[in-house]
N, C-alpha and C. Protein backbone atom coordinates (compact mmCIF):
# COMPACT_ATOMS: atom_id res chain seq x y z
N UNK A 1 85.16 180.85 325.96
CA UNK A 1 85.41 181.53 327.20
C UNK A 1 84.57 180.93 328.33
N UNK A 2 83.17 181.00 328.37
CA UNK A 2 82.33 180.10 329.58
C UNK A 2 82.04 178.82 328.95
N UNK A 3 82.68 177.78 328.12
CA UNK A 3 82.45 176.69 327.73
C UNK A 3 82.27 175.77 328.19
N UNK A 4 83.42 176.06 329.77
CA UNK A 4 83.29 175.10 330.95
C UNK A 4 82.05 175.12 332.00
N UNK A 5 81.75 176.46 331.39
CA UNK A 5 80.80 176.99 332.61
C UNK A 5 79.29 176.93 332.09
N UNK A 6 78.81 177.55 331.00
CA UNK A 6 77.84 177.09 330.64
C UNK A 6 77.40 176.05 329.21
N UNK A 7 76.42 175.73 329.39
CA UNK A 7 76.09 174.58 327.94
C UNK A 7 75.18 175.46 327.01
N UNK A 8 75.44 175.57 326.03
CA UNK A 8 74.40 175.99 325.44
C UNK A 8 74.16 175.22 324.19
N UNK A 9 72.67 175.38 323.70
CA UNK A 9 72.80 174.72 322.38
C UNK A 9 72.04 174.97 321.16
N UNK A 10 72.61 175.34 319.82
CA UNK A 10 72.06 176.19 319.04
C UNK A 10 70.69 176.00 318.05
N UNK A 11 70.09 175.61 317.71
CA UNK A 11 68.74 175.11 317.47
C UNK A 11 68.31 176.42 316.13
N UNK A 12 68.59 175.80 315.11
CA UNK A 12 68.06 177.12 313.73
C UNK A 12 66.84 176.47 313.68
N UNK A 13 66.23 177.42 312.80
CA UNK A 13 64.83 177.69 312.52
C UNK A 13 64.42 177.22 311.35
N UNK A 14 63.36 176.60 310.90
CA UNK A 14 62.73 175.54 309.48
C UNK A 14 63.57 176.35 308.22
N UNK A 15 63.77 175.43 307.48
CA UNK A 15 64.75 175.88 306.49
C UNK A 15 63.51 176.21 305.42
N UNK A 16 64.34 177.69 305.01
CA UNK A 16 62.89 178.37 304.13
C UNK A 16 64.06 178.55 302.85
N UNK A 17 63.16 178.33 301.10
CA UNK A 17 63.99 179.04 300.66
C UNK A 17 63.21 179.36 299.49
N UNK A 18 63.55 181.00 299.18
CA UNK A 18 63.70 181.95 298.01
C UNK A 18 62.35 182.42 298.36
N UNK A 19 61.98 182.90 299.75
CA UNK A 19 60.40 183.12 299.50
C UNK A 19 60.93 184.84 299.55
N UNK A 20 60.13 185.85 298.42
CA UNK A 20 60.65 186.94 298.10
C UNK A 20 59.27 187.84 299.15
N UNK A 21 59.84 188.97 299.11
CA UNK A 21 58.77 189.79 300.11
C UNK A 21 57.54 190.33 299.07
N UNK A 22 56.43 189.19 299.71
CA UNK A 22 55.01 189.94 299.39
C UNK A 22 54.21 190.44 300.22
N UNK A 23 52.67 190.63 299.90
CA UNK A 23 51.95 190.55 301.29
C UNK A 23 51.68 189.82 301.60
N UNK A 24 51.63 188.15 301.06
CA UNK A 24 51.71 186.83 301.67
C UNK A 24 52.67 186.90 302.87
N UNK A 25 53.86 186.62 302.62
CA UNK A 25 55.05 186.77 303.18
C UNK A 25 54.88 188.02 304.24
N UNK A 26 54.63 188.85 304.27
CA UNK A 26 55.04 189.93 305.33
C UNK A 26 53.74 189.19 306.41
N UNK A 27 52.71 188.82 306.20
CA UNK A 27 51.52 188.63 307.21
C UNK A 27 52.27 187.69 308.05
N UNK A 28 52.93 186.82 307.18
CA UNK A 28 53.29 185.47 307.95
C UNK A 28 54.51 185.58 308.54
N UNK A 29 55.09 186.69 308.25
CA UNK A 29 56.25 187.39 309.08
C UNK A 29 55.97 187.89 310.34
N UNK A 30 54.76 188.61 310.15
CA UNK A 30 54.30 189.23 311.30
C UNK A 30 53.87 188.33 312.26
N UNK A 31 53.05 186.79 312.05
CA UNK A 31 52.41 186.21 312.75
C UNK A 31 53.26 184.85 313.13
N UNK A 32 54.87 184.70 313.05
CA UNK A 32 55.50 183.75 313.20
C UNK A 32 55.54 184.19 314.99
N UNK A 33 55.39 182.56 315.24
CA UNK A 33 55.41 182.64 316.41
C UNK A 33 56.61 182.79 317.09
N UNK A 34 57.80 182.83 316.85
CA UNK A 34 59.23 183.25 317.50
C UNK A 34 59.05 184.29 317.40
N UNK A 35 58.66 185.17 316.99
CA UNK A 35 58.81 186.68 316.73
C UNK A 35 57.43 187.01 317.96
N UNK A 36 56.48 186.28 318.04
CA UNK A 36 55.43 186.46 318.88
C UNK A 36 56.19 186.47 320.19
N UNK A 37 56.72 185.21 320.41
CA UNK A 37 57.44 185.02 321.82
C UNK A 37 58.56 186.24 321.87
N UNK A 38 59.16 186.65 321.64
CA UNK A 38 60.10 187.55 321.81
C UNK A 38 59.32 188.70 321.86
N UNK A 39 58.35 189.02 321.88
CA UNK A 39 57.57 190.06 322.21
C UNK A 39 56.91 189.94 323.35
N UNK A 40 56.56 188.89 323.76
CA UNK A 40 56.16 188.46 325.24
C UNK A 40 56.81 188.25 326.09
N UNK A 41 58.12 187.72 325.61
CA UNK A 41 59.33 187.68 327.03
C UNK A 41 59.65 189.10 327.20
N UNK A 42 60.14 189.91 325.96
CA UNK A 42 60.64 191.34 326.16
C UNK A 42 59.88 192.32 326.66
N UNK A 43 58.62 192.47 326.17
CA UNK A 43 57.39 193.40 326.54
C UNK A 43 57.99 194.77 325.48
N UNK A 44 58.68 194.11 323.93
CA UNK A 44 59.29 194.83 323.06
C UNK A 44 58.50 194.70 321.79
N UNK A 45 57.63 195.59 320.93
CA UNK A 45 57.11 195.22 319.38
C UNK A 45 57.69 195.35 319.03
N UNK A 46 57.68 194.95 317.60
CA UNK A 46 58.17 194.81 316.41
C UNK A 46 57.34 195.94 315.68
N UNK A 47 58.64 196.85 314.60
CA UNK A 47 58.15 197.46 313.85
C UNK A 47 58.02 196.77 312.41
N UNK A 48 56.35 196.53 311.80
CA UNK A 48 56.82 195.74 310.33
C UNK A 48 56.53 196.72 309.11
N UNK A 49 56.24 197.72 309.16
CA UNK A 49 56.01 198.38 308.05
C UNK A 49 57.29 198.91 307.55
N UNK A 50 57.52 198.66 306.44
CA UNK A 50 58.96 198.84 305.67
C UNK A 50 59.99 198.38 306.32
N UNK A 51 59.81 197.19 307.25
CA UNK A 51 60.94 196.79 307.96
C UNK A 51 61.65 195.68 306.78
N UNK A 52 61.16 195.46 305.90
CA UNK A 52 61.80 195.01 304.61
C UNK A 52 62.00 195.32 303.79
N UNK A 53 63.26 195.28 303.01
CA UNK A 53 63.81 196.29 301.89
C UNK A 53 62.70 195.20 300.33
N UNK A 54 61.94 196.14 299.66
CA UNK A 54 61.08 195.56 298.40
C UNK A 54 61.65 194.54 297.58
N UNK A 55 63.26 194.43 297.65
CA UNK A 55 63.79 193.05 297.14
C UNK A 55 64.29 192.30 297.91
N UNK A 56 64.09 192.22 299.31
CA UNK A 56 64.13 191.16 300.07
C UNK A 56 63.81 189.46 299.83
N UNK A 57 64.60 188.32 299.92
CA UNK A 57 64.60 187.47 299.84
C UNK A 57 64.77 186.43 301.24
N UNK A 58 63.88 185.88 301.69
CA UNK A 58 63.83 185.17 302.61
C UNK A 58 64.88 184.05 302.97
N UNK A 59 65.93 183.56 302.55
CA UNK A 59 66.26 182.43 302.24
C UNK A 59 67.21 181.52 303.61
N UNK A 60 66.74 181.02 304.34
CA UNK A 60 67.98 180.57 305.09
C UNK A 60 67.99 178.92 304.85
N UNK A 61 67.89 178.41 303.66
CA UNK A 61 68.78 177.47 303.35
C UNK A 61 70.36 176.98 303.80
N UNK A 62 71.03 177.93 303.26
CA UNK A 62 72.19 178.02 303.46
C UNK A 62 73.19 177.91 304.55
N UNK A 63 72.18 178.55 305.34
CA UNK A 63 73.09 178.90 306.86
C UNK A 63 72.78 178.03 307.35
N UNK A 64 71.53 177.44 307.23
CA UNK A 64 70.96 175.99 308.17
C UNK A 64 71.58 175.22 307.60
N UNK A 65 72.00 174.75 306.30
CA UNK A 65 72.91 173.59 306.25
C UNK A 65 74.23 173.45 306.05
N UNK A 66 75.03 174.58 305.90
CA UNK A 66 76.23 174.73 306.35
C UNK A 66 76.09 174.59 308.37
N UNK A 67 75.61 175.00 308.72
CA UNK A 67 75.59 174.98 310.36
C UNK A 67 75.04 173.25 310.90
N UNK A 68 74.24 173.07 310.03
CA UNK A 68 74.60 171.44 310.38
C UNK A 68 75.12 170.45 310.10
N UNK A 69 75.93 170.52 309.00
CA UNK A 69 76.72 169.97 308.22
C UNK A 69 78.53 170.69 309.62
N UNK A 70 78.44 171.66 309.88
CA UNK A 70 79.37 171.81 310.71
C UNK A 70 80.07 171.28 311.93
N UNK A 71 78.29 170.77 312.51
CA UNK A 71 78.04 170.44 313.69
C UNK A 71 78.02 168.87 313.48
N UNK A 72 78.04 168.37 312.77
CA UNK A 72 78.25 166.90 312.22
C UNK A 72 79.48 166.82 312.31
N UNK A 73 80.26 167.68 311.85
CA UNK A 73 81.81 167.19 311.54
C UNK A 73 82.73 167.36 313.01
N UNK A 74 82.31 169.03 313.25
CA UNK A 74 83.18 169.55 314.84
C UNK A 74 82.15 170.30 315.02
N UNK A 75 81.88 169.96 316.45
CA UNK A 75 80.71 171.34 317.16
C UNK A 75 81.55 172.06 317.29
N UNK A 76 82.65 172.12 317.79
CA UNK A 76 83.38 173.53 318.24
C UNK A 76 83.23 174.72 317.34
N UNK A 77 83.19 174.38 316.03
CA UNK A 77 83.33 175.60 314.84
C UNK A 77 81.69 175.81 314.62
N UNK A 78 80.51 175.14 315.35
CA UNK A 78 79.44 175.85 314.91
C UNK A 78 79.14 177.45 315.61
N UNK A 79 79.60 177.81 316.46
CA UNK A 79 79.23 179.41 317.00
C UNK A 79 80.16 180.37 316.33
N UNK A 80 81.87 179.90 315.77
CA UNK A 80 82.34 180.40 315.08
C UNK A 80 81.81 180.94 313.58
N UNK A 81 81.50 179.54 313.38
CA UNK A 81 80.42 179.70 311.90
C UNK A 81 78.99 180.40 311.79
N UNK A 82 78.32 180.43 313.36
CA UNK A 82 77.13 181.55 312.93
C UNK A 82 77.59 183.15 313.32
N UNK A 83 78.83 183.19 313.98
CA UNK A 83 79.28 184.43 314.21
C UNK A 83 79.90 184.76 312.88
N UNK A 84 80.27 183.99 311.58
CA UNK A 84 80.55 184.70 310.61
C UNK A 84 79.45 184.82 309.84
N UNK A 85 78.57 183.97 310.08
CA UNK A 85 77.49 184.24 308.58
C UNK A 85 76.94 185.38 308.97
């Protein structure tokens, strides 16, 4: 729809995989710095206590390389493809 009008461009985040929710994991949840910045642009916290279900699995393998493997072939289908995952 604004394709003509604006550029945008999608940029995923370090490919993590199978890290399961500990208290390792939740500290470093809390202290990732994208999650920092989005609290400083918004002037919005984050709630982290039980904000993860106890079998939570971290994994975005998947989506990061299907989404660049997408964007290799046709960009057009990469916003389609993160609007389905």
């Amino acid at each position: 729809m604004y394709k003509n009008q604006l550029q945008i461009e999608l940029i995923v985040g370090g490919i993590t995989r199978w890290r399961h929710r500990t208290a390792a994991f939740q500290q470093t949840f809390r202290n990732t710095p994208a999650l920092a910045n989005v609290q400083c642009r918004t002037g919005q916290s984050f709630k982290f206590e039980n904000a993860l279900p106890e079998d939570f699995i971290y994994d975005t393998e998947p989506a990061c390389r299907a989404l660049v493997s997408v964007a290799t072939i046709d960009s057009e289908y990469v916003f389609p493809l993160l609007h389905a995952i």
